[in-house]
PDB file of N, CA and C in Angstrom:
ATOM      1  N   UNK A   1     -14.874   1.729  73.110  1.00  0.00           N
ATOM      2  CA  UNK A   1     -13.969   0.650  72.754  1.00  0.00           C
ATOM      3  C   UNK A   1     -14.658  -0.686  73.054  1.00  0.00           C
ATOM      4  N   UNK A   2     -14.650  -1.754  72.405  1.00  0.00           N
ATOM      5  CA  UNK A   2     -14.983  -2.778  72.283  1.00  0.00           C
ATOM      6  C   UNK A   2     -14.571  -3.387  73.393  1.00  0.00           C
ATOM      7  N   UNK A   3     -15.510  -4.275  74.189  1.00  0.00           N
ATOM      8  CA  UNK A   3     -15.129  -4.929  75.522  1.00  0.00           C
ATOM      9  C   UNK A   3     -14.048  -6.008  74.917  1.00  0.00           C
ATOM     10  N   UNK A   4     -13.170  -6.338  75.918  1.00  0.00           N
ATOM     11  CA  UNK A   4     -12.314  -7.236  75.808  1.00  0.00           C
ATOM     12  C   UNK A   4     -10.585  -7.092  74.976  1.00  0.00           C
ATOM     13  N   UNK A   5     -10.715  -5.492  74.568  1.00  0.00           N
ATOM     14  CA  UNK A   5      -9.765  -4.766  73.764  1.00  0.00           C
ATOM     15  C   UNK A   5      -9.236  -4.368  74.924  1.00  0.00           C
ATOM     16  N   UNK A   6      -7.658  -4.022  74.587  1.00  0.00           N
ATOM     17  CA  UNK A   6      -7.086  -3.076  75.524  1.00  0.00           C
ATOM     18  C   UNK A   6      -6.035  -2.251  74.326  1.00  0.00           C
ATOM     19  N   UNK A   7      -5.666  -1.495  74.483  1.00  0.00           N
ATOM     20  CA  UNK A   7      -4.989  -0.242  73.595  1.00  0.00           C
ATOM     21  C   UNK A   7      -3.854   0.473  74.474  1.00  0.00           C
ATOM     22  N   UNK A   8      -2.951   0.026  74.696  1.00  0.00           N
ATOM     23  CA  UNK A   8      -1.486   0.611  75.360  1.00  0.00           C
ATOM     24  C   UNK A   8      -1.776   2.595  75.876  1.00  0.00           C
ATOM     25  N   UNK A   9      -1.879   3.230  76.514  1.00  0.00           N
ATOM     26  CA  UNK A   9      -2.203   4.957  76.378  1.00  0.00           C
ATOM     27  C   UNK A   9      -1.132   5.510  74.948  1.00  0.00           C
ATOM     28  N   UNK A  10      -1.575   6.274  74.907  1.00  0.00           N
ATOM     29  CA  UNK A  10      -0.817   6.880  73.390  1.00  0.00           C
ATOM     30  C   UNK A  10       0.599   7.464  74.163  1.00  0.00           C
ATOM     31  N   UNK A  11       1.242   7.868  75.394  1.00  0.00           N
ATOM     32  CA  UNK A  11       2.396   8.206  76.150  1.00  0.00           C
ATOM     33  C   UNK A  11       3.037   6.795  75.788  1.00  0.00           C
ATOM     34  N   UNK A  12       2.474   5.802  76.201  1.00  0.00           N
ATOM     35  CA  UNK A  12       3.026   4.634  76.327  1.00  0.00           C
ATOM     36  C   UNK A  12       3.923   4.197  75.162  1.00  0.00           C
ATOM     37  N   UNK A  13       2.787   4.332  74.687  1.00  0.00           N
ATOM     38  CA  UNK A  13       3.584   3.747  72.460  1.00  0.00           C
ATOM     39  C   UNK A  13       4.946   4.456  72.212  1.00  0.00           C
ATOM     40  N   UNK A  14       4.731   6.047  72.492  1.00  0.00           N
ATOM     41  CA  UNK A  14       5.270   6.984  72.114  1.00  0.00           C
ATOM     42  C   UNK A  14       6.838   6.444  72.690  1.00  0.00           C
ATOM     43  N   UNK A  15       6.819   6.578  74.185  1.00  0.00           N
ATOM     44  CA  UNK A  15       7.878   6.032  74.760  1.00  0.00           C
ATOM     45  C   UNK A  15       8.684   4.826  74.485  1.00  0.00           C
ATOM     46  N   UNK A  16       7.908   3.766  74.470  1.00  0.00           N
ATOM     47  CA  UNK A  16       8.436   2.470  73.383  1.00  0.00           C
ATOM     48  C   UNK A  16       9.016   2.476  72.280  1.00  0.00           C
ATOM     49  N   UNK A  17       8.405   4.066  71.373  1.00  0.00           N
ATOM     50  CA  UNK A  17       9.277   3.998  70.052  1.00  0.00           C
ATOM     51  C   UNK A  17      10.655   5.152  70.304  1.00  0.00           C
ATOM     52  N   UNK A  18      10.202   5.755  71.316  1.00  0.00           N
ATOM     53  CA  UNK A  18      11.595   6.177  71.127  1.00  0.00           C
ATOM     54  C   UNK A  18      13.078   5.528  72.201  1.00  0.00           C
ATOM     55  N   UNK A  19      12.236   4.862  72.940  1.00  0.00           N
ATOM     56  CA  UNK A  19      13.469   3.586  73.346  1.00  0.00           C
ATOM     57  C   UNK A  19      14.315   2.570  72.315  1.00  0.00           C
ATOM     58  N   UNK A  20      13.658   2.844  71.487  1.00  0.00           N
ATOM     59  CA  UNK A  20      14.023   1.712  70.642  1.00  0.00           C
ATOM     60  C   UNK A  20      14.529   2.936  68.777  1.00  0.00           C
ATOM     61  N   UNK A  21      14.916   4.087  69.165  1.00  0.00           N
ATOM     62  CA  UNK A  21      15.311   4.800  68.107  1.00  0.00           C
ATOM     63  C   UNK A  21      16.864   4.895  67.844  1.00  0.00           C
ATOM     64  N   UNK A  22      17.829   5.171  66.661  1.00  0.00           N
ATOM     65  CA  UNK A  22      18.720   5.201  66.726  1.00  0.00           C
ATOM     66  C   UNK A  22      19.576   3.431  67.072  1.00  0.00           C
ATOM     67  N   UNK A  23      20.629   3.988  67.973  1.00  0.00           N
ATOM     68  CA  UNK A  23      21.888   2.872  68.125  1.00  0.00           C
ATOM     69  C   UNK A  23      20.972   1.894  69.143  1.00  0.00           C
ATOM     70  N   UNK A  24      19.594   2.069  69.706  1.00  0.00           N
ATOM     71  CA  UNK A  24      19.166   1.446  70.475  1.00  0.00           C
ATOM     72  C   UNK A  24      18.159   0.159  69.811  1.00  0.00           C
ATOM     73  N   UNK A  25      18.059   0.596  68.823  1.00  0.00           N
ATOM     74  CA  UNK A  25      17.062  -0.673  67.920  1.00  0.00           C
ATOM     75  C   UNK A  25      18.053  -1.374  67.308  1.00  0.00           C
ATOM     76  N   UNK A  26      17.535  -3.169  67.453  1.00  0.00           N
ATOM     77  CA  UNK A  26      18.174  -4.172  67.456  1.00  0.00           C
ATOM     78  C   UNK A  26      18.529  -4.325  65.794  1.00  0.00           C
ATOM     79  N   UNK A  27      17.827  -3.756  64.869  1.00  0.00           N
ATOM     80  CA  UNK A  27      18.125  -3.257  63.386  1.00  0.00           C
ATOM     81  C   UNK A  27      19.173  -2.289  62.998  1.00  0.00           C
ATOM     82  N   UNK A  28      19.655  -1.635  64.059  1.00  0.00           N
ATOM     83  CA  UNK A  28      20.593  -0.621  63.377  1.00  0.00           C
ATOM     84  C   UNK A  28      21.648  -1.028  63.049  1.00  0.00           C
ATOM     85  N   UNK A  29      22.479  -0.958  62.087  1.00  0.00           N
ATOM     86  CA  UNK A  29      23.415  -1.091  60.956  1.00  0.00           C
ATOM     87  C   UNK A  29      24.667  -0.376  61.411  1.00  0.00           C
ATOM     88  N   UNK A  30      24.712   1.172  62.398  1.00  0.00           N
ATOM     89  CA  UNK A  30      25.800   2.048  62.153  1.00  0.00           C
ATOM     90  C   UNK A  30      26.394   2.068  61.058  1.00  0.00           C
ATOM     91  N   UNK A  31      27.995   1.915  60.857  1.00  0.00           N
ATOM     92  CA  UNK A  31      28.142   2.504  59.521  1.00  0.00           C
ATOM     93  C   UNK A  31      28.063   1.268  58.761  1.00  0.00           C
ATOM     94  N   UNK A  32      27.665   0.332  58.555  1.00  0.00           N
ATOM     95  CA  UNK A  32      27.557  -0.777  57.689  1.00  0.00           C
ATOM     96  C   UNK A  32      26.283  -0.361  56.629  1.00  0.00           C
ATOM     97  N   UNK A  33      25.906   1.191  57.230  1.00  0.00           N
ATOM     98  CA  UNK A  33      24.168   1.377  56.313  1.00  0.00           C
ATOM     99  C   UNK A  33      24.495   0.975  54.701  1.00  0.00           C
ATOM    100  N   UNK A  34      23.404   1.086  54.075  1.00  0.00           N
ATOM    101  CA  UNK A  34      23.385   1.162  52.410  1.00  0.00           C
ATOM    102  C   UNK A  34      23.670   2.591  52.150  1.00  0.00           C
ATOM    103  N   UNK A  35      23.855   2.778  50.758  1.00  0.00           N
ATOM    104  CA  UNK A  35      23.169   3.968  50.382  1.00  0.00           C
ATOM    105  C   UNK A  35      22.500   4.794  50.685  1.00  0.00           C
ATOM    106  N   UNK A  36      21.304   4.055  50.094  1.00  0.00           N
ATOM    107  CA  UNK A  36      19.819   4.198  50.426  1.00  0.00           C
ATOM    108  C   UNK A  36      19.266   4.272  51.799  1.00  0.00           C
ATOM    109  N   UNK A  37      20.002   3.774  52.315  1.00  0.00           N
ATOM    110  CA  UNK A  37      19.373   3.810  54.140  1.00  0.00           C
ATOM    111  C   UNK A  37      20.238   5.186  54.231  1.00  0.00           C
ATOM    112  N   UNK A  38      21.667   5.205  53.974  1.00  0.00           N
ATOM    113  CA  UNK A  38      21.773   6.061  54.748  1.00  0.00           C
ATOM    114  C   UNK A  38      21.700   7.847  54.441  1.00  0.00           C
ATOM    115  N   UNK A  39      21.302   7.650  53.283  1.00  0.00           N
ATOM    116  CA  UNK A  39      20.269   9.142  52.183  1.00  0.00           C
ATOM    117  C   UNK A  39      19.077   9.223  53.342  1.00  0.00           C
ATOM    118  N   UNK A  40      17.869   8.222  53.285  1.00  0.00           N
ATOM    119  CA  UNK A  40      17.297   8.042  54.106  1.00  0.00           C
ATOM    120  C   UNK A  40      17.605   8.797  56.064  1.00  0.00           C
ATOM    121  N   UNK A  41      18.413   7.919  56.565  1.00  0.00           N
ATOM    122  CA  UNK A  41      18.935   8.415  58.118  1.00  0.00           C
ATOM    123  C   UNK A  41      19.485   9.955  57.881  1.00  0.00           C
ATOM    124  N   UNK A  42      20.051  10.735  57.072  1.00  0.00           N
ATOM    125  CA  UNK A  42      20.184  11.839  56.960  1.00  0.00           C
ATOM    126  C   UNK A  42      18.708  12.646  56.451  1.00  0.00           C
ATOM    127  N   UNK A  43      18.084  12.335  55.633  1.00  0.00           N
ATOM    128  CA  UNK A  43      16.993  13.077  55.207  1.00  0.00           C
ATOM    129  C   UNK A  43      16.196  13.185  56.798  1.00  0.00           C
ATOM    130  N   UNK A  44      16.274  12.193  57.112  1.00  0.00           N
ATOM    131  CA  UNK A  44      15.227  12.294  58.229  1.00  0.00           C
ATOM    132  C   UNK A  44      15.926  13.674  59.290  1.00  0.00           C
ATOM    133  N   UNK A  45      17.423  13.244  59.400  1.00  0.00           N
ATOM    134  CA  UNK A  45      18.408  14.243  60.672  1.00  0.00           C
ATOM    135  C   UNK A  45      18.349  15.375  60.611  1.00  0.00           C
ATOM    136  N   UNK A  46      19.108  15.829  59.051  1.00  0.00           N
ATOM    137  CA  UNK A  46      19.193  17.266  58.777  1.00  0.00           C
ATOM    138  C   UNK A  46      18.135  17.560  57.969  1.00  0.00           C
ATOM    139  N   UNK A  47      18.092  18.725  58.639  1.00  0.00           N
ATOM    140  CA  UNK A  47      17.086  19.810  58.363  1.00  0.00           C
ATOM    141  C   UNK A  47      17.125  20.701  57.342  1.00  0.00           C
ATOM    142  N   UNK A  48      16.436  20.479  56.663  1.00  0.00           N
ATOM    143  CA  UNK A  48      15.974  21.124  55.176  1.00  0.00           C
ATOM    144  C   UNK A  48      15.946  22.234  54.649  1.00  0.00           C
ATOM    145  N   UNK A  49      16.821  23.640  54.256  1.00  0.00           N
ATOM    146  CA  UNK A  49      16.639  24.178  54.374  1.00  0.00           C
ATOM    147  C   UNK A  49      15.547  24.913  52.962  1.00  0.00           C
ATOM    148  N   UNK A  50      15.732  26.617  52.495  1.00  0.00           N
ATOM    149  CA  UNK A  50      14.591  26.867  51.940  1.00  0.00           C
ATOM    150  C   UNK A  50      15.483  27.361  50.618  1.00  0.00           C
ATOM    151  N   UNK A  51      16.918  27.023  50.485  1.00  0.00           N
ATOM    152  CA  UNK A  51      17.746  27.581  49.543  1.00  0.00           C
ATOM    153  C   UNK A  51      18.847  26.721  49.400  1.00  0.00           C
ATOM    154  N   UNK A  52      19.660  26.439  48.247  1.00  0.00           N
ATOM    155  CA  UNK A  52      20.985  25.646  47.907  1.00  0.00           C
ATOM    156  C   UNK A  52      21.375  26.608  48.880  1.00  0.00           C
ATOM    157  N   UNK A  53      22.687  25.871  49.642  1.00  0.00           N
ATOM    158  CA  UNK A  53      23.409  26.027  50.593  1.00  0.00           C
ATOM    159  C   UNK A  53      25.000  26.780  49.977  1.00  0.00           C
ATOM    160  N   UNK A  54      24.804  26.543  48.587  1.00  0.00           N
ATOM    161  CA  UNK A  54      26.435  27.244  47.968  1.00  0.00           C
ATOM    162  C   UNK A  54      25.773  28.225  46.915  1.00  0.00           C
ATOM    163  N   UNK A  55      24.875  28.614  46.292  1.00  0.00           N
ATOM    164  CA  UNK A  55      24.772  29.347  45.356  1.00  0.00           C
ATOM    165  C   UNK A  55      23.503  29.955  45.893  1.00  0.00           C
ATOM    166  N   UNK A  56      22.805  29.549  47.464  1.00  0.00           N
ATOM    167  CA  UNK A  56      21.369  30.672  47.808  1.00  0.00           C
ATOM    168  C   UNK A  56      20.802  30.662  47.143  1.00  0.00           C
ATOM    169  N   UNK A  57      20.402  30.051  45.762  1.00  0.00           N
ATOM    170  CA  UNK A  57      19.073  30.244  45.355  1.00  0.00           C
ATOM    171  C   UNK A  57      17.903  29.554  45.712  1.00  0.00           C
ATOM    172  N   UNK A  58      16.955  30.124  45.980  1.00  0.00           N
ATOM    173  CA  UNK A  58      15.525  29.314  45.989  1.00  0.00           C
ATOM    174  C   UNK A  58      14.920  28.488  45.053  1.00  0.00           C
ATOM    175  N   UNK A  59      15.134  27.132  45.460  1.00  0.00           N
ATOM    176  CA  UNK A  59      14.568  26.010  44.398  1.00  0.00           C
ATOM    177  C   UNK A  59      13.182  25.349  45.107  1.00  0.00           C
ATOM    178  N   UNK A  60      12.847  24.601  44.721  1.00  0.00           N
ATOM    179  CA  UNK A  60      11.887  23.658  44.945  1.00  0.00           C
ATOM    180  C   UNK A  60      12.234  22.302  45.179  1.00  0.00           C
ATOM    181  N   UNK A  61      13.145  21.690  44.523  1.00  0.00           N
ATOM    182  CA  UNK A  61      13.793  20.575  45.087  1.00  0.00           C
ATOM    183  C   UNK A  61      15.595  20.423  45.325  1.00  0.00           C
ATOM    184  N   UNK A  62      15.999  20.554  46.487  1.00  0.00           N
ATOM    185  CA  UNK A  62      17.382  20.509  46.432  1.00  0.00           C
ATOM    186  C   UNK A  62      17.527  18.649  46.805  1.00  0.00           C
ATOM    187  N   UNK A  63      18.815  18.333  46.685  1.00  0.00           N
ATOM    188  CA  UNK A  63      19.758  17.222  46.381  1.00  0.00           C
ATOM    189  C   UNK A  63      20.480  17.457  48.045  1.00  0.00           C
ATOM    190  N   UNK A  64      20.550  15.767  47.947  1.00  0.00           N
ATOM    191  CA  UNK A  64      21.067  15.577  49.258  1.00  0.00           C
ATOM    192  C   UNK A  64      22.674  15.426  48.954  1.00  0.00           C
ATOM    193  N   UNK A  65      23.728  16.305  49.351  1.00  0.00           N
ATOM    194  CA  UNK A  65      24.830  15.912  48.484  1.00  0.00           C
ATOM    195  C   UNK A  65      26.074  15.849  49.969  1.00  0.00           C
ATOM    196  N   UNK A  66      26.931  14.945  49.573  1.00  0.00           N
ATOM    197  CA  UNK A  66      27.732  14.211  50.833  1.00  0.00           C
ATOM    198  C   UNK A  66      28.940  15.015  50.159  1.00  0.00           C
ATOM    199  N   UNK A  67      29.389  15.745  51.395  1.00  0.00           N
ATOM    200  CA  UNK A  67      30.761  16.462  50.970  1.00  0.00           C
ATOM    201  C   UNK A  67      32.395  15.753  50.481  1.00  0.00           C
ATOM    202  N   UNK A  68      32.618  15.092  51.771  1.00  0.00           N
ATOM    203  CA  UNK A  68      33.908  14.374  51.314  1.00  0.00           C
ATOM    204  C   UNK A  68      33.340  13.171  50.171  1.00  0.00           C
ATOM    205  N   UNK A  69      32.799  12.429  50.274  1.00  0.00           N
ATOM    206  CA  UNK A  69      32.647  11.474  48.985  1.00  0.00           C
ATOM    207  C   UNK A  69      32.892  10.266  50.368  1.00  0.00           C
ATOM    208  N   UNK A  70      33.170  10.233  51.299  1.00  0.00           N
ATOM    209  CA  UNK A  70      33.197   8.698  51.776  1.00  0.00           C
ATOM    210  C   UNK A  70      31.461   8.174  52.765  1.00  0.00           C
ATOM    211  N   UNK A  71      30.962   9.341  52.379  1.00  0.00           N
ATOM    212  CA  UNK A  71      29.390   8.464  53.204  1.00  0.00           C
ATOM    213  C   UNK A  71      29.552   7.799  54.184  1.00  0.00           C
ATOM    214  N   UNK A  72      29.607   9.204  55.109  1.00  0.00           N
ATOM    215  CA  UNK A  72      30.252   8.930  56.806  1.00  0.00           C
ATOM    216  C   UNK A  72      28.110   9.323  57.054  1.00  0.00           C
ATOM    217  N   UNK A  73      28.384   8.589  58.574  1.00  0.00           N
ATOM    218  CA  UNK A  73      27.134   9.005  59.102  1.00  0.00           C
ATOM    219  C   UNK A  73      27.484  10.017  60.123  1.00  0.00           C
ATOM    220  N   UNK A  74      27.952  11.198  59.565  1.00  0.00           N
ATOM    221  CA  UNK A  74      27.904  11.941  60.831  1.00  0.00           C
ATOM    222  C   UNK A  74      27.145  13.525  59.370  1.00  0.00           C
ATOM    223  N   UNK A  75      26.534  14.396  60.168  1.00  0.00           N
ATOM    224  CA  UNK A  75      25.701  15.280  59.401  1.00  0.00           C
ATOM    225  C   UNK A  75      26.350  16.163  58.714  1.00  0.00           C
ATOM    226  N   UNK A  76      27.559  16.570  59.331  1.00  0.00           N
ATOM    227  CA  UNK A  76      28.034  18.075  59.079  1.00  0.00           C
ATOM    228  C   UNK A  76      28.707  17.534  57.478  1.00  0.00           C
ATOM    229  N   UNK A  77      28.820  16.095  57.166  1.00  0.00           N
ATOM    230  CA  UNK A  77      29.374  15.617  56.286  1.00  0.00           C
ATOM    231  C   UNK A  77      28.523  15.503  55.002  1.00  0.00           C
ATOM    232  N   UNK A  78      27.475  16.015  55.386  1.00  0.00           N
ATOM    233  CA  UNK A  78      26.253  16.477  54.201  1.00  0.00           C
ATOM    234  C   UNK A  78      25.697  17.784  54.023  1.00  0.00           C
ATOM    235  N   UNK A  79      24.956  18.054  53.028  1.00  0.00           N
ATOM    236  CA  UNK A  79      24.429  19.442  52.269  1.00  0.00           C
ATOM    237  C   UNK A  79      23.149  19.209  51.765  1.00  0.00           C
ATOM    238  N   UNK A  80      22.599  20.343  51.625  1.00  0.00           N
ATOM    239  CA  UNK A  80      21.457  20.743  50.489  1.00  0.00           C
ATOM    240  C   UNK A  80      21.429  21.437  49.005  1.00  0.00           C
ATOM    241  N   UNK A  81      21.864  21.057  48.078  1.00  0.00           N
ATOM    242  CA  UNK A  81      22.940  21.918  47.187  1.00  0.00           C
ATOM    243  C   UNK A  81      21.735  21.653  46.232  1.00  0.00           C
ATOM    244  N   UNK A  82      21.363  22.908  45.280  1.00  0.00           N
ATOM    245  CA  UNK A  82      20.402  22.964  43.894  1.00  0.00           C
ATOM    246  C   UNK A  82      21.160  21.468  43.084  1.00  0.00           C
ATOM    247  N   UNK A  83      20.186  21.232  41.838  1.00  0.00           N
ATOM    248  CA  UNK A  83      20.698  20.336  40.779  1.00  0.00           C
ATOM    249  C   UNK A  83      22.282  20.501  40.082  1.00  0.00           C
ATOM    250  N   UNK A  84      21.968  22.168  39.883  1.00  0.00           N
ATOM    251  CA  UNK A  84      23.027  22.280  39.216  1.00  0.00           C
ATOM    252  C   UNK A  84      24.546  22.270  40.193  1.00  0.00           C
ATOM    253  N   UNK A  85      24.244  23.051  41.345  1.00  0.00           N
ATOM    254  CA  UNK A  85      25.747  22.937  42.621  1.00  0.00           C
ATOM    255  C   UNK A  85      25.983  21.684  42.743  1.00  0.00           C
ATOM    256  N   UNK A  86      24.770  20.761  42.947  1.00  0.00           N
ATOM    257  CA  UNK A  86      25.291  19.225  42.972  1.00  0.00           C
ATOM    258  C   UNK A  86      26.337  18.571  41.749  1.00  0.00           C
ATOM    259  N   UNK A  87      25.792  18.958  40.602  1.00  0.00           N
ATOM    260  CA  UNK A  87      26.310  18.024  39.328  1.00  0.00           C
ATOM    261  C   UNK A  87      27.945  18.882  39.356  1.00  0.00           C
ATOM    262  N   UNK A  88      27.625  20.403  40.141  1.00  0.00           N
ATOM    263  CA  UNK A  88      28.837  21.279  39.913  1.00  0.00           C
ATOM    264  C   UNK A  88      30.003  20.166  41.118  1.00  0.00           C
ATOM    265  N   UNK A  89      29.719  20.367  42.147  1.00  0.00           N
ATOM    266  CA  UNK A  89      30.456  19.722  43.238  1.00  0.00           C
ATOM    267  C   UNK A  89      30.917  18.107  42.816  1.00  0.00           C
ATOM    268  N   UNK A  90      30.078  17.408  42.334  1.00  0.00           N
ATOM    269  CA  UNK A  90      30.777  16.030  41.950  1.00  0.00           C
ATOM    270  C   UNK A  90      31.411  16.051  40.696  1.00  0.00           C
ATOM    271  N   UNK A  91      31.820  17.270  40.124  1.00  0.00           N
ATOM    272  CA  UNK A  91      32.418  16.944  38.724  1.00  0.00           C
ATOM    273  C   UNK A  91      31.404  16.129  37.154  1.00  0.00           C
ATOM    274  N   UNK A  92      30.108  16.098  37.825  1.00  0.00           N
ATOM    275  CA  UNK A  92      29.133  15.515  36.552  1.00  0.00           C
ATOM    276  C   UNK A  92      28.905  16.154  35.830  1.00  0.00           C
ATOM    277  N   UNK A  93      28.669  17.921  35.878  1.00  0.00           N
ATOM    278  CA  UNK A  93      28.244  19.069  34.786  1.00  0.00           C
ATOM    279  C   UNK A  93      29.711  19.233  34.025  1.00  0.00           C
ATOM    280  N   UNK A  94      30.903  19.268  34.176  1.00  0.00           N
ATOM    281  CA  UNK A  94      32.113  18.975  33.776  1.00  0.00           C
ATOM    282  C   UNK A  94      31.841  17.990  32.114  1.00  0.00           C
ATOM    283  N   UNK A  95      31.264  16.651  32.989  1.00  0.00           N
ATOM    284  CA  UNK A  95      31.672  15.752  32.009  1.00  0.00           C
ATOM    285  C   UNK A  95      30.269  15.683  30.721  1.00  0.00           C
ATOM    286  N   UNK A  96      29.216  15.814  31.721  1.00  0.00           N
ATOM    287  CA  UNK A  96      27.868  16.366  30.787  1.00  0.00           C
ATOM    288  C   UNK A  96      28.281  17.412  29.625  1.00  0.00           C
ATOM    289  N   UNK A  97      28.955  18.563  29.809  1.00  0.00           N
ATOM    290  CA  UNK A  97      29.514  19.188  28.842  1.00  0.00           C
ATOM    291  C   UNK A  97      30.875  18.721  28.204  1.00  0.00           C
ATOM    292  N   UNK A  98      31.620  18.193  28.727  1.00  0.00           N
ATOM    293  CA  UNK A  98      32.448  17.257  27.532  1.00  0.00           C
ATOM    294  C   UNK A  98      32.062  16.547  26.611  1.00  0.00           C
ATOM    295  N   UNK A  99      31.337  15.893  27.237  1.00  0.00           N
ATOM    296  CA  UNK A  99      30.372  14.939  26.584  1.00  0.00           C
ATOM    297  C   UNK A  99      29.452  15.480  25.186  1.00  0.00           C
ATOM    298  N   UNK A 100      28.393  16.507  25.485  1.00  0.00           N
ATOM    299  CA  UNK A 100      27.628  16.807  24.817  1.00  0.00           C
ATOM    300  C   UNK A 100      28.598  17.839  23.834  1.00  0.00           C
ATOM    301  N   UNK A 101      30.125  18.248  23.845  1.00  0.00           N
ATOM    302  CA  UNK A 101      30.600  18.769  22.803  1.00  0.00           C
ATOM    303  C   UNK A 101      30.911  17.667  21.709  1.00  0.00           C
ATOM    304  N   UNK A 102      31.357  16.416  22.136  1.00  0.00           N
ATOM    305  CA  UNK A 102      31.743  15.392  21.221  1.00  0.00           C
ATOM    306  C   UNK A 102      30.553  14.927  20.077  1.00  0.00           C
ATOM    307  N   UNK A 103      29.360  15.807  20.605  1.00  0.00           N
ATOM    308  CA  UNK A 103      27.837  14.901  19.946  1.00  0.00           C
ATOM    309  C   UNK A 103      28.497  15.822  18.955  1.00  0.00           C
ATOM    310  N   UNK A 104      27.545  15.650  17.834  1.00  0.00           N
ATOM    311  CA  UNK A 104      27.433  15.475  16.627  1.00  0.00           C
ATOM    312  C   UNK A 104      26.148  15.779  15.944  1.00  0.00           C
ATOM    313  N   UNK A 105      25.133  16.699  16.064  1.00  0.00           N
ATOM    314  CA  UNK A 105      23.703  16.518  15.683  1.00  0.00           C
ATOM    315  C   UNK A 105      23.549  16.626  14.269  1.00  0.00           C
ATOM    316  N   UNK A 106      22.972  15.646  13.598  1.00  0.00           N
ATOM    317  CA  UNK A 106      22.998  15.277  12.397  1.00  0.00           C
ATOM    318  C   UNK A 106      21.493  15.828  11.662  1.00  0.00           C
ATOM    319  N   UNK A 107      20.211  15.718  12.649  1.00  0.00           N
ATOM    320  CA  UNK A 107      19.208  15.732  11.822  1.00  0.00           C
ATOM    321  C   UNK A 107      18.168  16.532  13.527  1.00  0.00           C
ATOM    322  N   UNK A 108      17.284  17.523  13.016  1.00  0.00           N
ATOM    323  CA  UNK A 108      16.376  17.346  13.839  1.00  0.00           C
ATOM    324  C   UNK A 108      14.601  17.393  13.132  1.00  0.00           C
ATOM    325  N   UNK A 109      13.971  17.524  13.987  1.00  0.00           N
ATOM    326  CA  UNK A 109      12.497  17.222  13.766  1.00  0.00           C
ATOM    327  C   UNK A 109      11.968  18.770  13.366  1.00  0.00           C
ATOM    328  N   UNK A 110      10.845  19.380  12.913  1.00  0.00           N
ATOM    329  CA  UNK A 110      10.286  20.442  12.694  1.00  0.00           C
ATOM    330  C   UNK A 110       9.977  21.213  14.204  1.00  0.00           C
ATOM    331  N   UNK A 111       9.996  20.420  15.399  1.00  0.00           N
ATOM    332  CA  UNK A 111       9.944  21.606  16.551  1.00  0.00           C
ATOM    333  C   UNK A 111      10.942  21.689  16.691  1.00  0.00           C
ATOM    334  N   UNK A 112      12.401  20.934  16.227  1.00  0.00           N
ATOM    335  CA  UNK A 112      13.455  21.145  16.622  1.00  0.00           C
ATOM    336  C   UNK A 112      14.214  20.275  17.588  1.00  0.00           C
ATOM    337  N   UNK A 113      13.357  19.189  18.094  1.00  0.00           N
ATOM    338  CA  UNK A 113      13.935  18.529  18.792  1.00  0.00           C
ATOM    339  C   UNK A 113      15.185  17.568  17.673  1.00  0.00           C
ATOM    340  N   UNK A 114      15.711  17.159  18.761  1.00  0.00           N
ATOM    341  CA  UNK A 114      17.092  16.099  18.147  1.00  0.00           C
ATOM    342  C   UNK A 114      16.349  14.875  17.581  1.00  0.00           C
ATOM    343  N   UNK A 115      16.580  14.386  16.114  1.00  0.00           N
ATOM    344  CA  UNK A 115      16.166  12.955  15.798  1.00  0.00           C
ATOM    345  C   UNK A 115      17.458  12.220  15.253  1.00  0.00           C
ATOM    346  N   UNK A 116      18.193  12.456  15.287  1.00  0.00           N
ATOM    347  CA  UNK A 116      19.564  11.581  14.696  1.00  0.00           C
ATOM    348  C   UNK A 116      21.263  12.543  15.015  1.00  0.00           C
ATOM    349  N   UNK A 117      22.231  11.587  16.094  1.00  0.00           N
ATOM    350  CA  UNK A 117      23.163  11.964  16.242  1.00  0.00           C
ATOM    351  C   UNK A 117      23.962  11.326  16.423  1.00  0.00           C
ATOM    352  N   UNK A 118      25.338  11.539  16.251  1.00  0.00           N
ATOM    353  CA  UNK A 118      26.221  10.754  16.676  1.00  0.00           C
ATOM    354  C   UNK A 118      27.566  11.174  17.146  1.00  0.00           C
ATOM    355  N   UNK A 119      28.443  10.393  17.574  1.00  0.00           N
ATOM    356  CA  UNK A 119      30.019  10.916  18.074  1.00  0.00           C
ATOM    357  C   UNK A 119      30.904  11.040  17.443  1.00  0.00           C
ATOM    358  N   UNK A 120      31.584  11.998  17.565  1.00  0.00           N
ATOM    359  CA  UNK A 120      32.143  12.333  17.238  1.00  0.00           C
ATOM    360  C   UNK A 120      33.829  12.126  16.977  1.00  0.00           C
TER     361      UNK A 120
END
């Protein structure tokens, strides 16, 4: 180490950051969080598991999904639910298929994709 440097011991740091974790850092929000912070403060809490939590299947990416709908910071008030249990639990696969009955497909392309539609 370079004369005239000093470097805190690595115990030291360690201890400093966790004095200052949670309700103890002069930044914390409690429930005033965002969104985004508080997706964030849960991703970090609960623990991840290796399967949607309502349908057991093994995915690769599950969804952080908040049970009651009021985005409390307490854990048990969140899940790990596949794409589809998620869109199932908030009522979005519901309206995704309402929705996509009203379309209308008018024209598609030679692989088949959709090029012109409308409502119905």
């Amino acid at each position: 180490m370079p004369q005239g440097v000093f470097r805190f011991p690595e115990l030291h740091r360690l201890n400093v950051a966790l004095s200052k974790m949670g309700d103890k850092n002069p930044r914390w929000k409690g429930d005033d969080v965002s969104y985004i912070g508080l997706h964030v403060w849960v991703r970090r809490n609960l623990l991840k598991p290796d399967s949607c939590e309502m349908c057991k299947n093994k995915v690769d990416d599950l969804d952080l999904a908040n049970i009651s709908g009021k985005y409390l910071r307490k854990l048990d008030d969140w899940e790990w639910l596949c794409r589809k249990c998620h869109m199932k639990s908030d009522g979005r696969l519901k309206r995704l298929i309402i929705r996509n009955k009203k379309t209308i497909i008018t024209e598609r392309d030679k692989s088949g994709r959709i090029t012109k539609c409308c409502q119905a």
